[in-house]
N, C-alpha and C. Protein backbone atom coordinates (compact mmCIF):
# COMPACT_ATOMS: atom_id res chain seq x y z
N UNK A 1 0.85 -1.17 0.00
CA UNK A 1 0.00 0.00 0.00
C UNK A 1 0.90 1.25 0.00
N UNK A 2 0.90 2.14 -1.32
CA UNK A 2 1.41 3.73 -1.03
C UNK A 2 1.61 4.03 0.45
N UNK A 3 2.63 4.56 0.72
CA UNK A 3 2.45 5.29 1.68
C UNK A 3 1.62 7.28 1.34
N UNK A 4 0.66 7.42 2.31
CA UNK A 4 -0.24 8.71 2.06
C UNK A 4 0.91 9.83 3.13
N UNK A 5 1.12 10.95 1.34
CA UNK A 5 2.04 11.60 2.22
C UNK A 5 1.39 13.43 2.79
N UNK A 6 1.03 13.78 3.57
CA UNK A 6 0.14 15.37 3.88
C UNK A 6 0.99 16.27 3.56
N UNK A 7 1.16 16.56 1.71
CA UNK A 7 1.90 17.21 1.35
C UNK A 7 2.05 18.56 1.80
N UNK A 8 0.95 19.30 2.24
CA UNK A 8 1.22 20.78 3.00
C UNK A 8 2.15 20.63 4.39
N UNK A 9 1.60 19.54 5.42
CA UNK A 9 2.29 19.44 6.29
C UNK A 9 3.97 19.27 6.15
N UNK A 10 4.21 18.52 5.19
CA UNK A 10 5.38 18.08 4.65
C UNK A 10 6.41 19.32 4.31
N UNK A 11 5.75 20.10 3.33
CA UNK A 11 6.39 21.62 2.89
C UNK A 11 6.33 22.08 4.08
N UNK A 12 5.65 22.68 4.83
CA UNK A 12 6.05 22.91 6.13
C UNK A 12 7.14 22.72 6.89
N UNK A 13 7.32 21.32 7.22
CA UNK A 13 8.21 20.78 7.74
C UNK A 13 10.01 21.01 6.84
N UNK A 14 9.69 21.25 5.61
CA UNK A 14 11.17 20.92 5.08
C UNK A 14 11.11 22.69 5.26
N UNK A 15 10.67 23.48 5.04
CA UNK A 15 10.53 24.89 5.24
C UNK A 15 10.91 25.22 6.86
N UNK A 16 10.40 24.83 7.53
CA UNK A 16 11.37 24.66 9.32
C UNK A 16 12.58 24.29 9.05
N UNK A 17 12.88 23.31 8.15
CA UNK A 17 14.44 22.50 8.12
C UNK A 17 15.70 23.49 7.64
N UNK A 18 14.80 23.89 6.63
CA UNK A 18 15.57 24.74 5.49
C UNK A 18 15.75 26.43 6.21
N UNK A 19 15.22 27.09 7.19
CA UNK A 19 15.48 28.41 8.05
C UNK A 19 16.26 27.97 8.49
N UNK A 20 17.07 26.86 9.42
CA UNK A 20 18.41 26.54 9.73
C UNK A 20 19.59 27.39 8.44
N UNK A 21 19.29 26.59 7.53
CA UNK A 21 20.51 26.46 6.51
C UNK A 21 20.49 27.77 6.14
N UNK A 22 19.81 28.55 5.72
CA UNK A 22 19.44 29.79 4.91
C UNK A 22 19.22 30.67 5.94
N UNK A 23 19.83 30.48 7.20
CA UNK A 23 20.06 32.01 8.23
C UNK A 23 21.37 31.76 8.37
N UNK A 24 21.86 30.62 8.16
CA UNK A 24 23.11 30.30 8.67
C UNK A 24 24.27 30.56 7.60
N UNK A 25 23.60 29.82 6.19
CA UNK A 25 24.49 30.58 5.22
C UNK A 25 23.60 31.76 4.41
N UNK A 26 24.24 32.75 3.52
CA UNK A 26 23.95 33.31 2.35
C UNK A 26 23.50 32.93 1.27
N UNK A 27 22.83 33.68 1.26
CA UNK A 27 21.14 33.07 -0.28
C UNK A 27 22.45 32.96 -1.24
N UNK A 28 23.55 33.34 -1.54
CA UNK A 28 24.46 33.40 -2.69
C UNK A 28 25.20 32.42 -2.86
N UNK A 29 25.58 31.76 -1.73
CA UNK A 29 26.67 30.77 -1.35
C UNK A 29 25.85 29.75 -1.30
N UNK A 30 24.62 29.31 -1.09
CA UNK A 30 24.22 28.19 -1.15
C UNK A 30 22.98 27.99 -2.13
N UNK A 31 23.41 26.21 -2.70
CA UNK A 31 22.69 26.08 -3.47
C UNK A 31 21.07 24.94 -3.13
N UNK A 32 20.92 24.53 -4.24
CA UNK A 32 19.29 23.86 -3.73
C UNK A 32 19.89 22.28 -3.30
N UNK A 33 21.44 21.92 -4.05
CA UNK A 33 21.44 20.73 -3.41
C UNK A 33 22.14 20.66 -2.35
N UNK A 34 22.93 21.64 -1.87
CA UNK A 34 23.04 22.16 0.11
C UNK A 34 22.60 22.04 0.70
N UNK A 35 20.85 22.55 0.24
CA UNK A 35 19.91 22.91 0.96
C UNK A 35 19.43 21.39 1.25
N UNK A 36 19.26 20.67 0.09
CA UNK A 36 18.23 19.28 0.49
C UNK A 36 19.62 18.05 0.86
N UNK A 37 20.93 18.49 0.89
CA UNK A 37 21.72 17.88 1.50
C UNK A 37 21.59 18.24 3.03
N UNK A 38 21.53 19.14 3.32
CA UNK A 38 21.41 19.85 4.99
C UNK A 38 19.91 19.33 5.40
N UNK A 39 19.12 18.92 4.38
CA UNK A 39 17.60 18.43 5.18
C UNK A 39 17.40 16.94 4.78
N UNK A 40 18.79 16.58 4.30
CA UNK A 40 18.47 15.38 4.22
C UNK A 40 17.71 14.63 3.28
N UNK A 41 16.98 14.84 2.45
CA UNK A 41 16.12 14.82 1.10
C UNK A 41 16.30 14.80 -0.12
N UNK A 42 16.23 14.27 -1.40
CA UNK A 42 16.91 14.13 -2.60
C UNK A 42 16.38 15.48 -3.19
N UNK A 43 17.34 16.31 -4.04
CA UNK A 43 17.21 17.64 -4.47
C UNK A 43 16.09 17.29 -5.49
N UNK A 44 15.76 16.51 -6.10
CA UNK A 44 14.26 16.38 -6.45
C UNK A 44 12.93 16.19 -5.59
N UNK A 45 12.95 16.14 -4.31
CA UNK A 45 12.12 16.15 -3.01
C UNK A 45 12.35 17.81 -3.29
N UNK A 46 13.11 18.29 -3.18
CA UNK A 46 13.03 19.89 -2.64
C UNK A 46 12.51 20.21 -4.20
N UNK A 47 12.98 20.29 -5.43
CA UNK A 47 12.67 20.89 -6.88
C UNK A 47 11.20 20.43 -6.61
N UNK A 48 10.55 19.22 -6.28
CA UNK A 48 8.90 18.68 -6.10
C UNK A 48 8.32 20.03 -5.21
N UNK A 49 8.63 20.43 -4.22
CA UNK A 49 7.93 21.43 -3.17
C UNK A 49 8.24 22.62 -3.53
N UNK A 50 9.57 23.00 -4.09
CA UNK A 50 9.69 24.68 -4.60
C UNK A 50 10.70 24.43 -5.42
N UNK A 51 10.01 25.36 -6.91
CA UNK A 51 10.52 25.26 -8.34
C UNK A 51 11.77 25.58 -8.43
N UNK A 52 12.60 26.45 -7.18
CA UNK A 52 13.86 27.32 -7.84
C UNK A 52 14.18 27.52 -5.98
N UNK A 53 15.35 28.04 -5.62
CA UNK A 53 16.06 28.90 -5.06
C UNK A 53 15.12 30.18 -4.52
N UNK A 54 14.96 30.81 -5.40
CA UNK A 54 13.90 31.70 -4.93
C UNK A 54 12.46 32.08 -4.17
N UNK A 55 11.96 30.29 -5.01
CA UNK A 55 10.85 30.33 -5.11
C UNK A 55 10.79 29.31 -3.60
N UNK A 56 12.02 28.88 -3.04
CA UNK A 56 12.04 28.52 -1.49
C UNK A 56 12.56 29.58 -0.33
N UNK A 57 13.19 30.56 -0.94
CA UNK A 57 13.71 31.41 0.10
C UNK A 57 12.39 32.47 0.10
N UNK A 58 11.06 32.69 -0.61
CA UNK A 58 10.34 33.30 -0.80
C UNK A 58 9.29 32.86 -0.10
N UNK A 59 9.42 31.66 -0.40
CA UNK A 59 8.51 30.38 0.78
C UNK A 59 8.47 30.29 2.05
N UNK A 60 9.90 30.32 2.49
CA UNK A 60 10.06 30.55 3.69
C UNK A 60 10.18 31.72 4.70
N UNK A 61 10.60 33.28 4.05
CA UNK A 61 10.08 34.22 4.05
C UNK A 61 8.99 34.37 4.99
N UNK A 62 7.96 33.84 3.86
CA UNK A 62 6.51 34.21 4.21
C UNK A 62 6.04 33.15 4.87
N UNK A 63 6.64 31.81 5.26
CA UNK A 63 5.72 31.38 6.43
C UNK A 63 6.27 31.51 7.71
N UNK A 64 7.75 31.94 7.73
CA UNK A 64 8.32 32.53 9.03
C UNK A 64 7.49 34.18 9.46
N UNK A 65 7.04 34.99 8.81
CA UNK A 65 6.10 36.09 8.52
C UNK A 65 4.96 35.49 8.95
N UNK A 66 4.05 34.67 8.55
CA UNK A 66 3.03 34.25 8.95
C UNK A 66 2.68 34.12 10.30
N UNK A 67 3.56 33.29 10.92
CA UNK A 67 3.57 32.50 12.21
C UNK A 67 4.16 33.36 12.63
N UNK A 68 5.49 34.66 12.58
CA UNK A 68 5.25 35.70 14.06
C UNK A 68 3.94 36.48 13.65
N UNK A 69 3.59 37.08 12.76
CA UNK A 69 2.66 37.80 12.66
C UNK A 69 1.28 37.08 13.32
N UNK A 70 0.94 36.40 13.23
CA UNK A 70 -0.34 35.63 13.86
C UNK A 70 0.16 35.61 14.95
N UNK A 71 0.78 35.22 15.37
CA UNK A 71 1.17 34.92 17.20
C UNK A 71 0.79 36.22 17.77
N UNK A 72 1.35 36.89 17.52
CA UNK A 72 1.55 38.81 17.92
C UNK A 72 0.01 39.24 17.91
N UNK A 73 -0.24 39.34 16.77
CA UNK A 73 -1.80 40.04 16.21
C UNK A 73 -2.75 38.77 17.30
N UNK A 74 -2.90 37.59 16.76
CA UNK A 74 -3.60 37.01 17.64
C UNK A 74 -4.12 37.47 19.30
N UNK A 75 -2.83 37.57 19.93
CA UNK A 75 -2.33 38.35 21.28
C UNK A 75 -3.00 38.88 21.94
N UNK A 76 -2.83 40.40 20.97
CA UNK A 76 -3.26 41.87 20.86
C UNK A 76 -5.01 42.13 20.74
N UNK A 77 -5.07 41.36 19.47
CA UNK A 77 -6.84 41.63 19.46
C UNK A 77 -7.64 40.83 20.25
N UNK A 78 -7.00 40.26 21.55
CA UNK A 78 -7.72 39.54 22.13
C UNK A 78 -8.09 40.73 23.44
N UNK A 79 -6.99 41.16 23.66
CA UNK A 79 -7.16 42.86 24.56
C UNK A 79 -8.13 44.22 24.21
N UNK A 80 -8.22 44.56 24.94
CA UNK A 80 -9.35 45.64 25.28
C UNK A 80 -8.74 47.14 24.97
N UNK A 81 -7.55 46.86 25.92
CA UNK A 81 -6.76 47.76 26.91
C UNK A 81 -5.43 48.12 25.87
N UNK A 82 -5.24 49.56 25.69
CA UNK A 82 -4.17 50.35 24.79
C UNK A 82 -3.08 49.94 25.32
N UNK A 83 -2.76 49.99 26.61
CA UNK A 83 -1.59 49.85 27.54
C UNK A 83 -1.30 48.10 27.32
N UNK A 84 -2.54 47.37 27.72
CA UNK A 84 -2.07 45.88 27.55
C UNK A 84 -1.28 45.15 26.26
N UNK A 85 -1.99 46.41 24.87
CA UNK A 85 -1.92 45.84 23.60
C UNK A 85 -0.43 46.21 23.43
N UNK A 86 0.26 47.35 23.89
CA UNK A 86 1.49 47.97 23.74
C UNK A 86 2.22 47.06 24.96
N UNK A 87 2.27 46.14 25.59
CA UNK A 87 2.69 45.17 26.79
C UNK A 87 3.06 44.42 26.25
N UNK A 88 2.01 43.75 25.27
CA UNK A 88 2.15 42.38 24.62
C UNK A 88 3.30 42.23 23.32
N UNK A 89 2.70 43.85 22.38
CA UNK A 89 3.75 43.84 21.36
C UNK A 89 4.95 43.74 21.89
N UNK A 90 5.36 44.84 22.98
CA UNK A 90 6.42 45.12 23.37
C UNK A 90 7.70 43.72 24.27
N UNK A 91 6.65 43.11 24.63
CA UNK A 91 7.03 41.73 25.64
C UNK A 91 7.49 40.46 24.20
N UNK A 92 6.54 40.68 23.52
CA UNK A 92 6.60 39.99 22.45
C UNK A 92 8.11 39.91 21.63
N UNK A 93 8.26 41.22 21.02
CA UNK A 93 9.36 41.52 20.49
C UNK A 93 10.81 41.31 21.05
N UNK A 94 10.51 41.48 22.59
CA UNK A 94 11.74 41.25 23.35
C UNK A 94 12.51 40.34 23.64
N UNK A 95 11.00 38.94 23.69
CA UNK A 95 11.15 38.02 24.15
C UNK A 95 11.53 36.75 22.94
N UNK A 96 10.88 37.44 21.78
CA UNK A 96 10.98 36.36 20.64
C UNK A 96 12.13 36.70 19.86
N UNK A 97 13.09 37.63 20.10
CA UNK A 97 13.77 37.95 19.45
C UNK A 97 14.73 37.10 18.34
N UNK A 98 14.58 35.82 18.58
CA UNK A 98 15.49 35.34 17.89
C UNK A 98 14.56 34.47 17.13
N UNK A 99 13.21 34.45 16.42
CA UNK A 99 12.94 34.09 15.95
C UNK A 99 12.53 35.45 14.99
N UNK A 100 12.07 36.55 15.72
CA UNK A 100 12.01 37.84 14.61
C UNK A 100 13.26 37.51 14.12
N UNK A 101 14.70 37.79 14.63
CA UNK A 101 16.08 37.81 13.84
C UNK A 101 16.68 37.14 12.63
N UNK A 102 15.30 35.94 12.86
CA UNK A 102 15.81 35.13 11.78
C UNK A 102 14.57 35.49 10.64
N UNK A 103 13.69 36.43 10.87
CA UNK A 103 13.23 37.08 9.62
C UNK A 103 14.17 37.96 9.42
N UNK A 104 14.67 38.42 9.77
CA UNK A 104 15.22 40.20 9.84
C UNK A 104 16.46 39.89 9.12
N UNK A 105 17.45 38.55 9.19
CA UNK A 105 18.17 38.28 8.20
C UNK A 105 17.78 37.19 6.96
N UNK A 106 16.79 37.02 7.02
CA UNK A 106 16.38 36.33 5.99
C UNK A 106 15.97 38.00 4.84
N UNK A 107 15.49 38.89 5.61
CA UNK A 107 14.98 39.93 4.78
C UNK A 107 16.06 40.68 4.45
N UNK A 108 17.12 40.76 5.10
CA UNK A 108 18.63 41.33 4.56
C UNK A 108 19.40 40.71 3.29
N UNK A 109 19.09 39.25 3.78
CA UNK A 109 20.10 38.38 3.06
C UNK A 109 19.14 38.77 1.53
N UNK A 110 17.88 38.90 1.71
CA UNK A 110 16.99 39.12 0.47
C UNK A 110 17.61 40.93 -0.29
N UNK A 111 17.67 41.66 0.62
CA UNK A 111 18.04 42.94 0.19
C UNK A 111 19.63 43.09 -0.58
N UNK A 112 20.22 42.41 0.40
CA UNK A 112 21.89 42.05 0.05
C UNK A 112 22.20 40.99 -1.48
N UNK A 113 21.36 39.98 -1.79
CA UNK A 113 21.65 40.12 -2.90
C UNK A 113 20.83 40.03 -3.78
N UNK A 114 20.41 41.06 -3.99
CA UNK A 114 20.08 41.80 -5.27
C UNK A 114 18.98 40.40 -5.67
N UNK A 115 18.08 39.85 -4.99
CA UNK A 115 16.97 39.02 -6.19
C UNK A 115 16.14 39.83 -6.66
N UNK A 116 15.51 38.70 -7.64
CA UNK A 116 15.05 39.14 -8.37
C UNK A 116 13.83 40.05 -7.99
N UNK A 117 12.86 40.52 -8.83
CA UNK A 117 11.13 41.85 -8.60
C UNK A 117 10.37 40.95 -7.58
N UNK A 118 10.34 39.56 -7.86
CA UNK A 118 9.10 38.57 -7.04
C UNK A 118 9.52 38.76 -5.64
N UNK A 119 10.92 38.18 -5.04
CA UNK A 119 11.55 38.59 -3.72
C UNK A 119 10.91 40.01 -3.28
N UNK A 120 11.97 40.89 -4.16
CA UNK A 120 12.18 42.31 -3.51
C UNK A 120 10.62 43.00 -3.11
N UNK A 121 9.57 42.91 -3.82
CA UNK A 121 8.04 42.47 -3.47
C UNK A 121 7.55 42.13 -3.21
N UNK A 122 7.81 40.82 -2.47
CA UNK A 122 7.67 40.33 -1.02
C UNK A 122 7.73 40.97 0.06
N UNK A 123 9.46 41.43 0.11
CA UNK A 123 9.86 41.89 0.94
C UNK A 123 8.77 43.56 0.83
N UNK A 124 8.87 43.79 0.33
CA UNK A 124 8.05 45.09 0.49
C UNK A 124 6.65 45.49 1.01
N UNK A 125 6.24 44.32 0.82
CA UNK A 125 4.47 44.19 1.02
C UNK A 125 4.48 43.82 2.21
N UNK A 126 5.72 42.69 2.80
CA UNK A 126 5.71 42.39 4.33
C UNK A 126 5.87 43.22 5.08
N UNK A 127 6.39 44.38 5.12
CA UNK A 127 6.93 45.11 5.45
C UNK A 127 5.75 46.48 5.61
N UNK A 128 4.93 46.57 4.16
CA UNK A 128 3.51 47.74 4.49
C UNK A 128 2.89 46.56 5.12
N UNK A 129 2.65 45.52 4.91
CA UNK A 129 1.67 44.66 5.93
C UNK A 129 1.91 45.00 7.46
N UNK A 130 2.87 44.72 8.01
CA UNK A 130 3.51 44.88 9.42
C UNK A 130 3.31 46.49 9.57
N UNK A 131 3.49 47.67 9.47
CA UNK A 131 3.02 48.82 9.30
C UNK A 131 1.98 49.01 9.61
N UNK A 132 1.05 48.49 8.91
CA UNK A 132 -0.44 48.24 8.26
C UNK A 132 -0.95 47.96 9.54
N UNK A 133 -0.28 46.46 9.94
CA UNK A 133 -1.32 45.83 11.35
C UNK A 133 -0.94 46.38 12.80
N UNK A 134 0.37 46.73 12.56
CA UNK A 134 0.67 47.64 14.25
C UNK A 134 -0.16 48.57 13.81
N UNK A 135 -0.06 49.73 13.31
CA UNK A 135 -1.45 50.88 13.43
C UNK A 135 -2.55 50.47 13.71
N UNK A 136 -3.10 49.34 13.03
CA UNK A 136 -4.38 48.78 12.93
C UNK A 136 -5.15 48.35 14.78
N UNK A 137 -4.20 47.23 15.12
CA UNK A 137 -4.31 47.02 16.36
C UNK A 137 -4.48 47.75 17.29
N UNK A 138 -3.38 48.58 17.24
CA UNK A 138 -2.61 49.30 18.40
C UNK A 138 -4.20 50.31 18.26
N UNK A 139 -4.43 50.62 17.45
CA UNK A 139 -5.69 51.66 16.85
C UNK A 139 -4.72 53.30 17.37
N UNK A 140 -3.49 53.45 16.11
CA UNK A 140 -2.56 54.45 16.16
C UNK A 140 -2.83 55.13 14.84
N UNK A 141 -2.01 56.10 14.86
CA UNK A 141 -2.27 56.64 13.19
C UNK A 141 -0.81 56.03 12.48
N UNK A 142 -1.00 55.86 11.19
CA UNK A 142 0.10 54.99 10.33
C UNK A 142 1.56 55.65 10.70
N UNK A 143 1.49 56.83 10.55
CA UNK A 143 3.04 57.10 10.39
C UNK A 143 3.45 56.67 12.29
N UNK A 144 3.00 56.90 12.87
CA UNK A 144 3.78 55.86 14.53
C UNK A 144 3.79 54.26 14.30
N UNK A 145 2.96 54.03 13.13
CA UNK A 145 2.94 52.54 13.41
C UNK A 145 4.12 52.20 12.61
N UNK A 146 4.77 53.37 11.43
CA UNK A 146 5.79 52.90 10.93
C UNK A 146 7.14 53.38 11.71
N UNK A 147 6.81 54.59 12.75
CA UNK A 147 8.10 54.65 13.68
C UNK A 147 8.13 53.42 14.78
N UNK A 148 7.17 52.71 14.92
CA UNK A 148 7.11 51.00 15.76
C UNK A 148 7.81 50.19 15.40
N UNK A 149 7.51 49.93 13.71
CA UNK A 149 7.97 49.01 12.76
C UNK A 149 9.38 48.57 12.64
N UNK A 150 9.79 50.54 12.94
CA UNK A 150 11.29 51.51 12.80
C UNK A 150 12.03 50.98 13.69
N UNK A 151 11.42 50.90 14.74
CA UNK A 151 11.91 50.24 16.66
C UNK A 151 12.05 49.36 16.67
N UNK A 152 11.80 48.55 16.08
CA UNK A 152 11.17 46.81 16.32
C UNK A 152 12.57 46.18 15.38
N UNK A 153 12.70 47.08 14.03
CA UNK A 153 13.88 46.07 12.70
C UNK A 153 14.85 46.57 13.93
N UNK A 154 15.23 47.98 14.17
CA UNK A 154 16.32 48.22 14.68
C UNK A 154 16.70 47.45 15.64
N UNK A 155 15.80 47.18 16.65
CA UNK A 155 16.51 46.36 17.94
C UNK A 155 16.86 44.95 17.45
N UNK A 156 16.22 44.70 16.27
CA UNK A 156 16.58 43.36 15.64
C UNK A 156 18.15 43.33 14.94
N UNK A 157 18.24 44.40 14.53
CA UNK A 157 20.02 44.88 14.28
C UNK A 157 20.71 44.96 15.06
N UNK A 158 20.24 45.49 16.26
CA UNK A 158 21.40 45.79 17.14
C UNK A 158 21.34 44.71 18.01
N UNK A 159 20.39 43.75 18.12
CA UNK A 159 20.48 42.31 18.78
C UNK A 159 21.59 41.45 18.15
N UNK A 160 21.68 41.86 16.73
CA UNK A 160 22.75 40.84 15.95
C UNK A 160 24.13 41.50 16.64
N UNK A 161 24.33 42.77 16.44
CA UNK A 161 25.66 43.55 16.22
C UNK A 161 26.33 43.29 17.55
N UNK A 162 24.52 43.96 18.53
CA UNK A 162 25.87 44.10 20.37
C UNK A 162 25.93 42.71 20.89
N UNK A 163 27.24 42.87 21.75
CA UNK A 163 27.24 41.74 22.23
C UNK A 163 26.18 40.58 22.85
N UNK A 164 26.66 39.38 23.12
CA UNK A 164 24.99 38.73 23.29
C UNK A 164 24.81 39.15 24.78
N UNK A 165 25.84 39.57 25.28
CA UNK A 165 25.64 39.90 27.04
C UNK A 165 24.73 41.60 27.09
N UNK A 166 24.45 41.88 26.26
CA UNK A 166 23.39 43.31 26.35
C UNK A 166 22.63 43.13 25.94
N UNK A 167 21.79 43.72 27.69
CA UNK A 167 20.00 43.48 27.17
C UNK A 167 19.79 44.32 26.67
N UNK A 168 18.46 44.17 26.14
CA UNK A 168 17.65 44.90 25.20
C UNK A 168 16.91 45.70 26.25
N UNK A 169 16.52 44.94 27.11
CA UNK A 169 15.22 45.25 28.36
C UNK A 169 15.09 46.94 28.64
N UNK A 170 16.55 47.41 28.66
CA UNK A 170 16.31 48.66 28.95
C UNK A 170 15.53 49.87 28.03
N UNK A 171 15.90 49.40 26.63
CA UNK A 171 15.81 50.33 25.59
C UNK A 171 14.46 49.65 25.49
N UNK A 172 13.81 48.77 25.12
CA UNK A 172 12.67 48.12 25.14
C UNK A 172 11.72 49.45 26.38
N UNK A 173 12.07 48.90 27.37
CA UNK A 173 10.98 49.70 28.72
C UNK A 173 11.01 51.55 28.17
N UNK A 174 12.29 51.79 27.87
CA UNK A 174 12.12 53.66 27.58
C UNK A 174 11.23 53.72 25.93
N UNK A 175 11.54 52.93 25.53
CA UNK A 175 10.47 52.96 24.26
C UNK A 175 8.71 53.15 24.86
N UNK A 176 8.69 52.09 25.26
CA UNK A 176 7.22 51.54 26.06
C UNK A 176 6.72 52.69 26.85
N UNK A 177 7.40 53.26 27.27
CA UNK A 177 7.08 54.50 28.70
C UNK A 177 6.99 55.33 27.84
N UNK A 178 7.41 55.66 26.43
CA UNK A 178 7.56 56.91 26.10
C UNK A 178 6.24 56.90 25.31
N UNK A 179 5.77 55.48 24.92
CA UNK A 179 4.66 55.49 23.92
C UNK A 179 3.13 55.92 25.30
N UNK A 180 3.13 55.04 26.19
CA UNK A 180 2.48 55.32 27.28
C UNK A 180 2.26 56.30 27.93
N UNK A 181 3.33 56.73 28.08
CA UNK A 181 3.13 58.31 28.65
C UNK A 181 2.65 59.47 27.85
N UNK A 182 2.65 59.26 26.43
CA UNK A 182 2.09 60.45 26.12
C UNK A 182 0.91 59.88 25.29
N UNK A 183 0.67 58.06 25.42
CA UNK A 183 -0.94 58.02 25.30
C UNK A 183 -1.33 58.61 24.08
N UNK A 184 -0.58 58.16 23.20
CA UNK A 184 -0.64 57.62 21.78
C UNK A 184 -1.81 57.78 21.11
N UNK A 185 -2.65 57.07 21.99
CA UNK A 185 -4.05 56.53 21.36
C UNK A 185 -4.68 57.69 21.74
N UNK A 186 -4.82 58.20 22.54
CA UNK A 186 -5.71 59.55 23.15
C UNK A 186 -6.89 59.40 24.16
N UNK A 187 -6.27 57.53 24.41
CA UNK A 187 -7.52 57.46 25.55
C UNK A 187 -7.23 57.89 26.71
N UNK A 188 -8.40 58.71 27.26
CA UNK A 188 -7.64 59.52 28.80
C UNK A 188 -8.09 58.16 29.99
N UNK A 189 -8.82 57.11 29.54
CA UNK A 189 -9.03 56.10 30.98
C UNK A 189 -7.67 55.61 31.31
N UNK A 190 -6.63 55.23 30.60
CA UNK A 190 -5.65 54.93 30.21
C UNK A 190 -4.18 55.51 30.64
N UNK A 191 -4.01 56.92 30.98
CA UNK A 191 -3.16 57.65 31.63
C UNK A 191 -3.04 57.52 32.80
């Protein structure tokens, strides 16, 4: 009897495998049979689930995007409270950092070399999307939700750069106090 294989679950799974390899090396330096050598799988298993190089680093992209973005948003619209919703993002970001990081160089490694319109339009739309849903949530006006957005890549840079012995915690809390204190949203129950 065939074995019955749950091909979505499956792409999934080699898409978890494959964010190892492709944070670890450069979209340039590695190729598709690296990739299904590092996951173990015949490079026709990987060409079967995604057509090209691209068309897996584009893949994975967007379901590493998916899954923080739902986690976060999920969170948030479950709250009432301006202060709680700015708790959660903020706790969120701090705490997951190394799974944002590994978007944040997956979206570099995308900027750095030069792919092709389909990538770089990805990357772009993820990017007004995330914009898009902090304003949305937070219920802010757009241009703070893109100085959030602004806060959020940066500490993801400077998580790579400073040493791993510096917290974030501090710059995190003066962000948070500064959005709080002057009550953003304009609700006065809230101050």
């Amino acid at each position: 009897m065939p074995k019955i294989v749950n091909h979505k679950e499956y792409k999934r799974q080699l898409l978890s495998k494959a964010a190892e390899t492709l944070v670890s090396k450069s979209y340039a330096d590695v190729s598709m049979r690296d990739i299904a050598g590092d996951l173990n799988v015949s490079t026709g298993t990987l060409y079967h689930y995604f057509h090209s190089k691209e068309d897996l680093f584009c893949a994975l992209f967007l379901h590493n995007a998916q899954i923080s973005a739902s986690e976060i948003i999920d969170k948030m619209c479950n709250l009432n409270s301006f202060s709680a919703r700015v708790e959660i993002l903020f706790d969120y970001f701090l705490h997951r950092c190394e799974k944002m990081a590994r978007q944040f160089l997956l979206s570099t490694d995308m900027l750095r070399n030069d792919l092709p319109d389909k990538a770089q339009s990805l990357l772009h739309r993820w990017a007004s999307e995330m914009e898009r849903r902090l304003s949305q949530v937070l219920g802010i006006e757009r241009e703070l939700g893109l100085a959030l957005f602004l806060f959020f890549a940066g500490s993801l840079y400077a998580g790579q750069v400073l040493p791993a012995s510096r917290d974030l915690t501090p710059g995190f809390n003066a962000m948070k106090k500064l959005i709080l204190q002057n009550n953003i949203k304009g609700d006065k129950n809230e101050k």
